[in-house]
PDB file of N, CA and C in Angstrom:
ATOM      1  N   UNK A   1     110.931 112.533 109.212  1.00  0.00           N
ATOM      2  CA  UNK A   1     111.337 112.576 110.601  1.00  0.00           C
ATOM      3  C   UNK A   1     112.665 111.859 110.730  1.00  0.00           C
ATOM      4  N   UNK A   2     113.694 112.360 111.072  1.00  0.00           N
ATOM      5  CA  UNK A   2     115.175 112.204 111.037  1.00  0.00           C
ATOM      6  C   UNK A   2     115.146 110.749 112.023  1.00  0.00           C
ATOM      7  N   UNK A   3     115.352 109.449 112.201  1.00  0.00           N
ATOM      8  CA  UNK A   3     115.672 108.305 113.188  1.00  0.00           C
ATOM      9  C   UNK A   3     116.742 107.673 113.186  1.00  0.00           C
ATOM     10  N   UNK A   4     117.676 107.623 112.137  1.00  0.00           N
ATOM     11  CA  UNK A   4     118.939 107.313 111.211  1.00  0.00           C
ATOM     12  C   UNK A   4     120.002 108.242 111.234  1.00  0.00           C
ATOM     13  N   UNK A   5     121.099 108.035 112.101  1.00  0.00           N
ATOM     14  CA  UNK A   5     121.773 108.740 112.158  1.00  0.00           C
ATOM     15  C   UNK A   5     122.986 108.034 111.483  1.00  0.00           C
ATOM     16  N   UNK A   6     124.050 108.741 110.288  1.00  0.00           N
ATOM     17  CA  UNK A   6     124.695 108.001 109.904  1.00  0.00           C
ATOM     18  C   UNK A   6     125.810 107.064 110.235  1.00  0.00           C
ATOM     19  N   UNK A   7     126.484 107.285 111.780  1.00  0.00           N
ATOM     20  CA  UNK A   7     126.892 106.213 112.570  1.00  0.00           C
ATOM     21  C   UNK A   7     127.046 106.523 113.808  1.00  0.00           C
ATOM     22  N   UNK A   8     127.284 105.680 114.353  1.00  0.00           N
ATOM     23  CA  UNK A   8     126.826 105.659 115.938  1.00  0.00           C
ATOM     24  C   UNK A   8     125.505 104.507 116.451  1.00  0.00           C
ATOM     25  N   UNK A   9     125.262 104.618 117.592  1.00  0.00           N
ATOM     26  CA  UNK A   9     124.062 103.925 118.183  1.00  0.00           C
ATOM     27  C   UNK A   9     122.616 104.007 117.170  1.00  0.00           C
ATOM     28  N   UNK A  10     121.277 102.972 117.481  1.00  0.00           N
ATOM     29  CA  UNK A  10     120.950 103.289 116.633  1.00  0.00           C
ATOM     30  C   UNK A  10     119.859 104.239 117.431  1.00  0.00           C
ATOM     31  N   UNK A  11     118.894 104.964 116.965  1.00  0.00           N
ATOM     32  CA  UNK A  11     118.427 105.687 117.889  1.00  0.00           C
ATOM     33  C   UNK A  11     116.629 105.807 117.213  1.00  0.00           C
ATOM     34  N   UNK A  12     115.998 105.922 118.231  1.00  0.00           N
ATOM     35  CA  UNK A  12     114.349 105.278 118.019  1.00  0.00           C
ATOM     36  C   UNK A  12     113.878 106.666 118.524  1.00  0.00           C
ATOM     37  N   UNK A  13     112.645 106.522 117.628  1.00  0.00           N
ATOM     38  CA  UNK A  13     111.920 107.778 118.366  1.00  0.00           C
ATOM     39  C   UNK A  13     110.710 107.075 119.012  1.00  0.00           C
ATOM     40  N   UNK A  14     110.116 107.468 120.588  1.00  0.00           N
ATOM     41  CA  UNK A  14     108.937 106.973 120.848  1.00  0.00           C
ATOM     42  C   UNK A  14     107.666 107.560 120.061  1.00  0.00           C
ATOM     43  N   UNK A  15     106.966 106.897 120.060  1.00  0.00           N
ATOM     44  CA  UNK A  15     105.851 107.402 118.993  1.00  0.00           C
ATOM     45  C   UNK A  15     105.346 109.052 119.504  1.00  0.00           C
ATOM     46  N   UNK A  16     104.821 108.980 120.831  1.00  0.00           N
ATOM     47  CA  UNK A  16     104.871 110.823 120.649  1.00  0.00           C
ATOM     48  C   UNK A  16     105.480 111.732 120.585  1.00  0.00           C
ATOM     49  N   UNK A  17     107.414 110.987 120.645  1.00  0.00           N
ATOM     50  CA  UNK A  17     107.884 111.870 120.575  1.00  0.00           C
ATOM     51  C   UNK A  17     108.069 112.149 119.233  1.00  0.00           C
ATOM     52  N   UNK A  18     107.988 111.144 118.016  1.00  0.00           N
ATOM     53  CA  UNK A  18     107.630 111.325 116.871  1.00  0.00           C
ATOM     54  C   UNK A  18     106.460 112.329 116.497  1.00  0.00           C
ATOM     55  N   UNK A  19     105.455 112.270 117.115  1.00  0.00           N
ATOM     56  CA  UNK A  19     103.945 113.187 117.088  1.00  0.00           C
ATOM     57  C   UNK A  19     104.771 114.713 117.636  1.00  0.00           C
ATOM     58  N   UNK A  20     105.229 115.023 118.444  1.00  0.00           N
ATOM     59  CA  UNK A  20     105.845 115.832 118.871  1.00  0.00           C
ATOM     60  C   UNK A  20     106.449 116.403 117.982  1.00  0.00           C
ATOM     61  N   UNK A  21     107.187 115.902 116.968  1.00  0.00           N
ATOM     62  CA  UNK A  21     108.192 116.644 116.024  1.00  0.00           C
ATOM     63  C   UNK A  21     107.644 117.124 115.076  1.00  0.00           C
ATOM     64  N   UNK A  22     106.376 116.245 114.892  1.00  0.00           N
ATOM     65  CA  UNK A  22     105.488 116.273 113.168  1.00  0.00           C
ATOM     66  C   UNK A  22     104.986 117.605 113.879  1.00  0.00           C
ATOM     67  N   UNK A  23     104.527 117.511 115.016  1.00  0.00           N
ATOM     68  CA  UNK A  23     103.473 118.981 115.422  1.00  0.00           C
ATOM     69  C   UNK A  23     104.550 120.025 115.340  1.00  0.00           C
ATOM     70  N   UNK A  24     106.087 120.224 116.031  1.00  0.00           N
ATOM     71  CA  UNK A  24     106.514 121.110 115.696  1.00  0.00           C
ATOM     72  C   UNK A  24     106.875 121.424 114.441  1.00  0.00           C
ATOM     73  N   UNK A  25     107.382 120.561 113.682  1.00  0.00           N
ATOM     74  CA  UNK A  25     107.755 120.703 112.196  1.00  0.00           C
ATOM     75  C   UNK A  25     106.624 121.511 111.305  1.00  0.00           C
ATOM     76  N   UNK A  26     105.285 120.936 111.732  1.00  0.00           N
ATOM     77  CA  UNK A  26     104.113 121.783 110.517  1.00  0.00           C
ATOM     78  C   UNK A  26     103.903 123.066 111.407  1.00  0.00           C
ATOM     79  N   UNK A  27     104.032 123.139 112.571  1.00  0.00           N
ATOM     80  CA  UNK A  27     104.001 125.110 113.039  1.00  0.00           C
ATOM     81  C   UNK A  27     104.964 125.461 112.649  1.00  0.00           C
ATOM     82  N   UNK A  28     106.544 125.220 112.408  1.00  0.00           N
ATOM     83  CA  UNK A  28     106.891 126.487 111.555  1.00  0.00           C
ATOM     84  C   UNK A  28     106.633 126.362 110.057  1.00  0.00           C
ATOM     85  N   UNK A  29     106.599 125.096 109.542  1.00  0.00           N
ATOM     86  CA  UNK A  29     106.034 124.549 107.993  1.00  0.00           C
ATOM     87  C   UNK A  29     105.047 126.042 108.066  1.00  0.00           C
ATOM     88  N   UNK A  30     104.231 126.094 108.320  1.00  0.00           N
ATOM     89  CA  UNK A  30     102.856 126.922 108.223  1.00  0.00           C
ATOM     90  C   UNK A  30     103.780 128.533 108.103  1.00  0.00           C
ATOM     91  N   UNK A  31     104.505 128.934 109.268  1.00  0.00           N
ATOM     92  CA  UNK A  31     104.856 129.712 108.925  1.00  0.00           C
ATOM     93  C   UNK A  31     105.971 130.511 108.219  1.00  0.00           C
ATOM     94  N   UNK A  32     106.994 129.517 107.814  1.00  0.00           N
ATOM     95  CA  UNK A  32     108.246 129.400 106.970  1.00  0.00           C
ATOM     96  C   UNK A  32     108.864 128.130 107.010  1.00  0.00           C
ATOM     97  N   UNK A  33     108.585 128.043 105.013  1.00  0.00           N
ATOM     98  CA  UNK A  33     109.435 126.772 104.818  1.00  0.00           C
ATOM     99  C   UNK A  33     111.122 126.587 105.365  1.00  0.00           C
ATOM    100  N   UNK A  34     111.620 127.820 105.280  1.00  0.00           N
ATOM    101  CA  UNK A  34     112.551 127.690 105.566  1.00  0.00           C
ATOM    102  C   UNK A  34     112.988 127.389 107.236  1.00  0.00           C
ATOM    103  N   UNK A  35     112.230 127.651 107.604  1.00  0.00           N
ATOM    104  CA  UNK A  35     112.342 127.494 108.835  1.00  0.00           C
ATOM    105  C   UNK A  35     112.020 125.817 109.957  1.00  0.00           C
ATOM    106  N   UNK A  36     110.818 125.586 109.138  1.00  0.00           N
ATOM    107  CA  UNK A  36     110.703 124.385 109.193  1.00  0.00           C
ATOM    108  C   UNK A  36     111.980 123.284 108.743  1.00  0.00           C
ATOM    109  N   UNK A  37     112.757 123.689 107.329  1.00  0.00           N
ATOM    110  CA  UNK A  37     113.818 122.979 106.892  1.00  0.00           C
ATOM    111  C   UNK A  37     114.910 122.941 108.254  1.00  0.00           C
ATOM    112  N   UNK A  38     114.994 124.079 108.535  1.00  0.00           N
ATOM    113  CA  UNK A  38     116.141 124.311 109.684  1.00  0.00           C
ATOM    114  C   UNK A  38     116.132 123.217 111.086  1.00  0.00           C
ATOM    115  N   UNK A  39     114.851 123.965 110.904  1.00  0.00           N
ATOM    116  CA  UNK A  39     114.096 122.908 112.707  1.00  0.00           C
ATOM    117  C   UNK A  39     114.615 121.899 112.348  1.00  0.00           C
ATOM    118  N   UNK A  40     114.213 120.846 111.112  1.00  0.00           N
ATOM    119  CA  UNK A  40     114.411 119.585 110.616  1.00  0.00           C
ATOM    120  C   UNK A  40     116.052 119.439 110.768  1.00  0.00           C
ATOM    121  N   UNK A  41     116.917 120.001 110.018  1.00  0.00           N
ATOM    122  CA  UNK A  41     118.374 120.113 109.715  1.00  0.00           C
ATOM    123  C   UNK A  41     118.662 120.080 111.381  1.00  0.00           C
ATOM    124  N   UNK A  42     118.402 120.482 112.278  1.00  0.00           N
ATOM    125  CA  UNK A  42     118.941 120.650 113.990  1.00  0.00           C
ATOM    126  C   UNK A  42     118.611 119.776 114.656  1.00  0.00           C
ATOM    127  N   UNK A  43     117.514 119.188 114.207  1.00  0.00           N
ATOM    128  CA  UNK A  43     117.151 118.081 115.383  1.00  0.00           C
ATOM    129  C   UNK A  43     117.706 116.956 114.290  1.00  0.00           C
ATOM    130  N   UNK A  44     118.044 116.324 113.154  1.00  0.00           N
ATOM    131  CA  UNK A  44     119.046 115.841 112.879  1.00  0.00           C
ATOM    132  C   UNK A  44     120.134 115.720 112.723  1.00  0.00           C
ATOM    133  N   UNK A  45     120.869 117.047 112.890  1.00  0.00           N
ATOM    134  CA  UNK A  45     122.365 117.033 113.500  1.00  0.00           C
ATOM    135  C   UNK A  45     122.467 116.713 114.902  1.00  0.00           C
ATOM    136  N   UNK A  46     121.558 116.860 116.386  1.00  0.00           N
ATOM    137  CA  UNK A  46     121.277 116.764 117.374  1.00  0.00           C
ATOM    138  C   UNK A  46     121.157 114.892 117.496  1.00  0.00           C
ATOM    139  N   UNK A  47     120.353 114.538 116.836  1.00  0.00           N
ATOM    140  CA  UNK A  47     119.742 113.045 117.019  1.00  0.00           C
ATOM    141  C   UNK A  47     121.447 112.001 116.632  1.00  0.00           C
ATOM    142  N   UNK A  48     122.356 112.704 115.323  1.00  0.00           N
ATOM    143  CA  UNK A  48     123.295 112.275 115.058  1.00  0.00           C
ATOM    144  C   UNK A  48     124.704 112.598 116.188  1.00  0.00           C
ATOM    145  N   UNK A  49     124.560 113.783 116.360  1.00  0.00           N
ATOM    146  CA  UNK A  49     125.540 114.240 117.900  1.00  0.00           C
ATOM    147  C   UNK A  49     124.992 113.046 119.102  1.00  0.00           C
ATOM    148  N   UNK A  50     124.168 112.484 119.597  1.00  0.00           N
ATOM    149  CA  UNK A  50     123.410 111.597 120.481  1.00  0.00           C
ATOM    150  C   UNK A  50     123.819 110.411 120.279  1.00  0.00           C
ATOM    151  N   UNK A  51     123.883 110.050 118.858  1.00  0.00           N
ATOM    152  CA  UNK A  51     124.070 108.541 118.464  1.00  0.00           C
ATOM    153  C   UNK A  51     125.293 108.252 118.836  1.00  0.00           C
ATOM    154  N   UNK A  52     126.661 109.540 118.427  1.00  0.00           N
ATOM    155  CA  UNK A  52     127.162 109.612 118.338  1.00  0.00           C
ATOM    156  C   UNK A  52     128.228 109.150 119.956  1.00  0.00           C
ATOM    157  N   UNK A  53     127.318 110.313 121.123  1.00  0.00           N
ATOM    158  CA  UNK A  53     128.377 110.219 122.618  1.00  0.00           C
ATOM    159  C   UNK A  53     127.210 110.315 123.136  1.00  0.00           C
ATOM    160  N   UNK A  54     126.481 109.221 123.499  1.00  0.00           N
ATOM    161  CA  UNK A  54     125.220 109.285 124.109  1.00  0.00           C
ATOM    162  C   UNK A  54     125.154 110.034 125.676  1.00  0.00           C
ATOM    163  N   UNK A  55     126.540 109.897 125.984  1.00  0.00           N
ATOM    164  CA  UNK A  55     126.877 109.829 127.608  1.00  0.00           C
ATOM    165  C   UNK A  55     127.372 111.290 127.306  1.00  0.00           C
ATOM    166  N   UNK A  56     127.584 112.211 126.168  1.00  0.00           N
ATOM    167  CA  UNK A  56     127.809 113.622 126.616  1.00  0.00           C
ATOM    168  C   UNK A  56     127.416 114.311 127.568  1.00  0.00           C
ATOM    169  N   UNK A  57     126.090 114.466 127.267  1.00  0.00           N
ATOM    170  CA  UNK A  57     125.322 115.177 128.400  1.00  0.00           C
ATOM    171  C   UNK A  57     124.592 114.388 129.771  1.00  0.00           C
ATOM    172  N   UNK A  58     124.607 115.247 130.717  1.00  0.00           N
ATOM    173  CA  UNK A  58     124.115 114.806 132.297  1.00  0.00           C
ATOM    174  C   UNK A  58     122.918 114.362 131.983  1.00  0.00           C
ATOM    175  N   UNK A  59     122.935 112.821 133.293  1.00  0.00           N
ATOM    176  CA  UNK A  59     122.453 112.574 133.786  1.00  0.00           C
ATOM    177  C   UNK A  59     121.071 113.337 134.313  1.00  0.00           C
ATOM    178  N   UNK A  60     119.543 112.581 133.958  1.00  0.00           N
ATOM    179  CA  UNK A  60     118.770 113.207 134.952  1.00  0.00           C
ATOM    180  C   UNK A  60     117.773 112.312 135.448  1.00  0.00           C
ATOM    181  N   UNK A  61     116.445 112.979 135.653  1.00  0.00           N
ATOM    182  CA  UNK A  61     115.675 111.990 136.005  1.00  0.00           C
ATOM    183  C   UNK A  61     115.565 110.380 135.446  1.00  0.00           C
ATOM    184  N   UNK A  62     115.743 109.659 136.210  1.00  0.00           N
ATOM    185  CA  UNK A  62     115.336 108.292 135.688  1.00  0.00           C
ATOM    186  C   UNK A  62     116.522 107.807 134.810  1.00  0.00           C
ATOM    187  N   UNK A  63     117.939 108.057 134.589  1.00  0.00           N
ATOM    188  CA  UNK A  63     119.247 108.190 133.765  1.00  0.00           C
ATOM    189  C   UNK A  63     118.677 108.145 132.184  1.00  0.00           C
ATOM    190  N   UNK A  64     117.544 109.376 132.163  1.00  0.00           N
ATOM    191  CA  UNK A  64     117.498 109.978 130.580  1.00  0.00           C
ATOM    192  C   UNK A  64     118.712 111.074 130.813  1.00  0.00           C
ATOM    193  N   UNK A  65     118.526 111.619 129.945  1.00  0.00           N
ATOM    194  CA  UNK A  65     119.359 112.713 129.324  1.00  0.00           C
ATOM    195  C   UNK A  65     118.456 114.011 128.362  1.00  0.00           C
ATOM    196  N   UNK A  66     119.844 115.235 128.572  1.00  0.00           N
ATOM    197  CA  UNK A  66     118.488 116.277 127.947  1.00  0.00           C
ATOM    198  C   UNK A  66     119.606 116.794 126.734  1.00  0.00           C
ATOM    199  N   UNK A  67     119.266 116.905 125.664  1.00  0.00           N
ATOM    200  CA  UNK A  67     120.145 117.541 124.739  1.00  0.00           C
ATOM    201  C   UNK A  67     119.006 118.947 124.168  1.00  0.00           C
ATOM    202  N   UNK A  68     119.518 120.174 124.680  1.00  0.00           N
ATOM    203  CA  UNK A  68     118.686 121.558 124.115  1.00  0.00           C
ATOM    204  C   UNK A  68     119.657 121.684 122.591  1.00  0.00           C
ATOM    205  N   UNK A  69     118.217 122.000 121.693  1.00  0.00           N
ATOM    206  CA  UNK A  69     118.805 122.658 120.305  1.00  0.00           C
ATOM    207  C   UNK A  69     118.710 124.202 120.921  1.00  0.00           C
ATOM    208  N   UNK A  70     119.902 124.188 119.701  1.00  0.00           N
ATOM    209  CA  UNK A  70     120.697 125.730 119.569  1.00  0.00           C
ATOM    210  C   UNK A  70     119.867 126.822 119.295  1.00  0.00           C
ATOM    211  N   UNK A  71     118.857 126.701 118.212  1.00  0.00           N
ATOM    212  CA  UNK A  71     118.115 127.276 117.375  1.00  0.00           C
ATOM    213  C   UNK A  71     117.091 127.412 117.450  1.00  0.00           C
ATOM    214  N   UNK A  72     116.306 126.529 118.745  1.00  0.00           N
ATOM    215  CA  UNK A  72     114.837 126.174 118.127  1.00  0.00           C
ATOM    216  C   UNK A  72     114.799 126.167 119.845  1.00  0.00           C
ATOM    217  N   UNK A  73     113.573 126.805 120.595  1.00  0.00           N
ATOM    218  CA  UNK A  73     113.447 125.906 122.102  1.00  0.00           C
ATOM    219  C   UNK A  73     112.924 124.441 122.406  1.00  0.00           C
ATOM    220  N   UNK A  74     113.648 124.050 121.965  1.00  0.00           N
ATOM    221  CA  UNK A  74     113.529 122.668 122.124  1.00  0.00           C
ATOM    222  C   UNK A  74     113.995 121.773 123.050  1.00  0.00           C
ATOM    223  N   UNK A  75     114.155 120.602 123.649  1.00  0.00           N
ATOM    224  CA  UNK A  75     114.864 119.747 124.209  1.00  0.00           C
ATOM    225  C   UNK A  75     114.405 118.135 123.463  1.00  0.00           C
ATOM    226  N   UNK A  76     115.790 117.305 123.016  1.00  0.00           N
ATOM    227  CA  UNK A  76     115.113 116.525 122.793  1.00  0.00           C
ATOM    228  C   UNK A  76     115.634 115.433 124.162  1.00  0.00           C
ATOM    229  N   UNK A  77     114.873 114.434 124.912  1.00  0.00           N
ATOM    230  CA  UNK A  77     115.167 113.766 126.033  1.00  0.00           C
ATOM    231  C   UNK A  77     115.111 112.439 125.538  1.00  0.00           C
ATOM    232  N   UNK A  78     116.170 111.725 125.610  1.00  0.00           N
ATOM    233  CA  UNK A  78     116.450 110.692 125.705  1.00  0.00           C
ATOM    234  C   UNK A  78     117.251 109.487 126.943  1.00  0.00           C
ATOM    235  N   UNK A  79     116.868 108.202 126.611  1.00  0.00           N
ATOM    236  CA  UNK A  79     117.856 107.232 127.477  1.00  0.00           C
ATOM    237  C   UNK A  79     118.255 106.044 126.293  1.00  0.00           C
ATOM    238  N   UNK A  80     119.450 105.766 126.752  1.00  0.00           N
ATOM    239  CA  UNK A  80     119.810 104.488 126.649  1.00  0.00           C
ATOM    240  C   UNK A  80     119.069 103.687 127.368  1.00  0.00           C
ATOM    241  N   UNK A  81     118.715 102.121 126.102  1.00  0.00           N
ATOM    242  CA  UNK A  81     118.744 100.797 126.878  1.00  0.00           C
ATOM    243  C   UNK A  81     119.792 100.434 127.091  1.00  0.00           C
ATOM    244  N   UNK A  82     119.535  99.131 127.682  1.00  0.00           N
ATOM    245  CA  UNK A  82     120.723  98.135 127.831  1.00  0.00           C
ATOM    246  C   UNK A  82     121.157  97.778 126.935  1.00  0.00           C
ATOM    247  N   UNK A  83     120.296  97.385 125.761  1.00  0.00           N
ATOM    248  CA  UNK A  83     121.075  96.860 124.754  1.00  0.00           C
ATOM    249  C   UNK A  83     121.541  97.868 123.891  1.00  0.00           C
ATOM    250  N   UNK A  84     121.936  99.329 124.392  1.00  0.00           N
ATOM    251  CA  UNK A  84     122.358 100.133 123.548  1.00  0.00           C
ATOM    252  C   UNK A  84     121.704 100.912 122.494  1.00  0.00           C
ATOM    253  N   UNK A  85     120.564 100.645 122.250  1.00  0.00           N
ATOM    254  CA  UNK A  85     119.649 101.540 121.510  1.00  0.00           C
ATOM    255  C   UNK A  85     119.446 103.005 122.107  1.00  0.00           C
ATOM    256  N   UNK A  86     119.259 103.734 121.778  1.00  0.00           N
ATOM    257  CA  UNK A  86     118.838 104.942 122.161  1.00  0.00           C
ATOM    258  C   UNK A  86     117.082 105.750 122.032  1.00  0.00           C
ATOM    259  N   UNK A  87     116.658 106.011 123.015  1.00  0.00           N
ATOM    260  CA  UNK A  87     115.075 106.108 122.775  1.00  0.00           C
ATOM    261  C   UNK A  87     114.886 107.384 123.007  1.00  0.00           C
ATOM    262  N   UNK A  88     114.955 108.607 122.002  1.00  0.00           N
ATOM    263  CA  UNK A  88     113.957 109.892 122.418  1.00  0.00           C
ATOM    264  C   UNK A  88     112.772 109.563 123.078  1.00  0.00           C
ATOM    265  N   UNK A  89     112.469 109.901 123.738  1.00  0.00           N
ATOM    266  CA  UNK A  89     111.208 109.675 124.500  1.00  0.00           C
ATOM    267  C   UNK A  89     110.186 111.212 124.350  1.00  0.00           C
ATOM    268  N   UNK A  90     111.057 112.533 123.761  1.00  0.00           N
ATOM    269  CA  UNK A  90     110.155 113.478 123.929  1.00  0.00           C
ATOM    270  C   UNK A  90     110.807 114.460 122.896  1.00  0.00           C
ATOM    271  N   UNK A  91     110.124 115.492 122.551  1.00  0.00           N
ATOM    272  CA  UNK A  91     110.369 116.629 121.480  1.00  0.00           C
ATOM    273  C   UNK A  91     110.120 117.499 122.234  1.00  0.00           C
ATOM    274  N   UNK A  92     110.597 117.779 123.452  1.00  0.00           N
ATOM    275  CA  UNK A  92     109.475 118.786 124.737  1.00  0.00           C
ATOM    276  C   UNK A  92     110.059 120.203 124.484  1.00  0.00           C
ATOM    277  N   UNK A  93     109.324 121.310 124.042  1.00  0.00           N
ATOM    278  CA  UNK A  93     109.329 122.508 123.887  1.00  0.00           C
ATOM    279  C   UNK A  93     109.773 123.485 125.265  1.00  0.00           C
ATOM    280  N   UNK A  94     110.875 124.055 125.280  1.00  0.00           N
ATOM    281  CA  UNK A  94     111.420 123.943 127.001  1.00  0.00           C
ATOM    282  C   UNK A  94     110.287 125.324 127.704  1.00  0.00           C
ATOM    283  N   UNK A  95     109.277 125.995 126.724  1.00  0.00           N
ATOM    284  CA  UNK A  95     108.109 126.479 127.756  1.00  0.00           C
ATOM    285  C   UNK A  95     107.212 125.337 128.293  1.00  0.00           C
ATOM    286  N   UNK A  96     107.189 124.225 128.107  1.00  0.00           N
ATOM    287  CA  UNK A  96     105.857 123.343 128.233  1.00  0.00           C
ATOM    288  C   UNK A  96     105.879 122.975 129.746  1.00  0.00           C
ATOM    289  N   UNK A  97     105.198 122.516 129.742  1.00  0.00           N
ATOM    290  CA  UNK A  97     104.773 121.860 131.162  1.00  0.00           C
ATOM    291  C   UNK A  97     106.240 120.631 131.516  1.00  0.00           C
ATOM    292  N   UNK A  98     106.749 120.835 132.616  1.00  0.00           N
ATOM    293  CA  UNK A  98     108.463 120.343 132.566  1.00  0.00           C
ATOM    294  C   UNK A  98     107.506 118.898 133.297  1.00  0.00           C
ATOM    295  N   UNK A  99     108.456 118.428 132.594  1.00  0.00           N
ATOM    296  CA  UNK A  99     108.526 116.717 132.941  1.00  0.00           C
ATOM    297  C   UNK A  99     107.589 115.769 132.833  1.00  0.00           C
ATOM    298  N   UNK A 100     106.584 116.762 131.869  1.00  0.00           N
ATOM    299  CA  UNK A 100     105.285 116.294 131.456  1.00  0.00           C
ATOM    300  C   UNK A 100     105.627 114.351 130.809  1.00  0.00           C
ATOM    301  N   UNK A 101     106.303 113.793 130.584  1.00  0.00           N
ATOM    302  CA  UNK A 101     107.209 113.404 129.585  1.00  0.00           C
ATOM    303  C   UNK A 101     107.182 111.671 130.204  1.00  0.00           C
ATOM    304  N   UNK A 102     107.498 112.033 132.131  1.00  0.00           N
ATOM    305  CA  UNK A 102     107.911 110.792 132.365  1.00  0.00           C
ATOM    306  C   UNK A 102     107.229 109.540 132.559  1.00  0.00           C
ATOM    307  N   UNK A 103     105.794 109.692 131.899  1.00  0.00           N
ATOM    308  CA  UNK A 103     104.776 108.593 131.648  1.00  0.00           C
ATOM    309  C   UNK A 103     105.313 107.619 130.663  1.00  0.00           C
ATOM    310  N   UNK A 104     105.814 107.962 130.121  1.00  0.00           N
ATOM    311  CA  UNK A 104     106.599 107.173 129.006  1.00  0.00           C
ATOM    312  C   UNK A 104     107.551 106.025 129.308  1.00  0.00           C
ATOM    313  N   UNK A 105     108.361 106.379 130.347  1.00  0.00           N
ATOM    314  CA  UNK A 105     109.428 105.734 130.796  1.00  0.00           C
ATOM    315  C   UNK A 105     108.428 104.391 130.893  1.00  0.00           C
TER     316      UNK A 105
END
């Protein structure tokens, strides 16, 4: 599970949103390795783009942020703390139930 981005902020995954990734990662695992590799390869170029200009993308609920992969329907949602860390808070699949997410905060 990609958390290490090679520079920039450092960036944390919340634990389901960790559970979140493992669950998407083994549905395409199951149905192409290769595909699963990809998923993996996007949401770590994504997590490293984040570390990178955290403040790219808008503002939303609660001043998280939504970064959609290219490839995959995904969103991964994050906020900055104060002290600059960065916290995915979700792996949210953009059919799912929207904003299922903000229990977390």
């Amino acid at each position: 599970m990609p958390t290490e981005p090679p520079s920039g902020q450092t960036v944390q995954l919340h634990e389901q949103a960790a559970a979140e990734y493992d669950e998407a990662f083994d549905w395409y695992f199951s149905r192409s390795v290769d595909s699963a590799l990809r998923f993996d390869a996007e949401v770590e170029r994504a997590i490293a783009q984040i570390a990178l200009k955290p403040q790219r993308w808008p503002l939303s609920f609660l001043d998280t942020r939504k970064y959609l992969l290219t490839d995959f329907p995904f969103f991964l949602i994050y906020r900055e703390s104060v002290s600059g860390v960065i916290q995915v808070l979700a792996v949210a699949h953009t059919s799912r139930k929207p904003e299922y997410w903000k229990g977390r905060l």
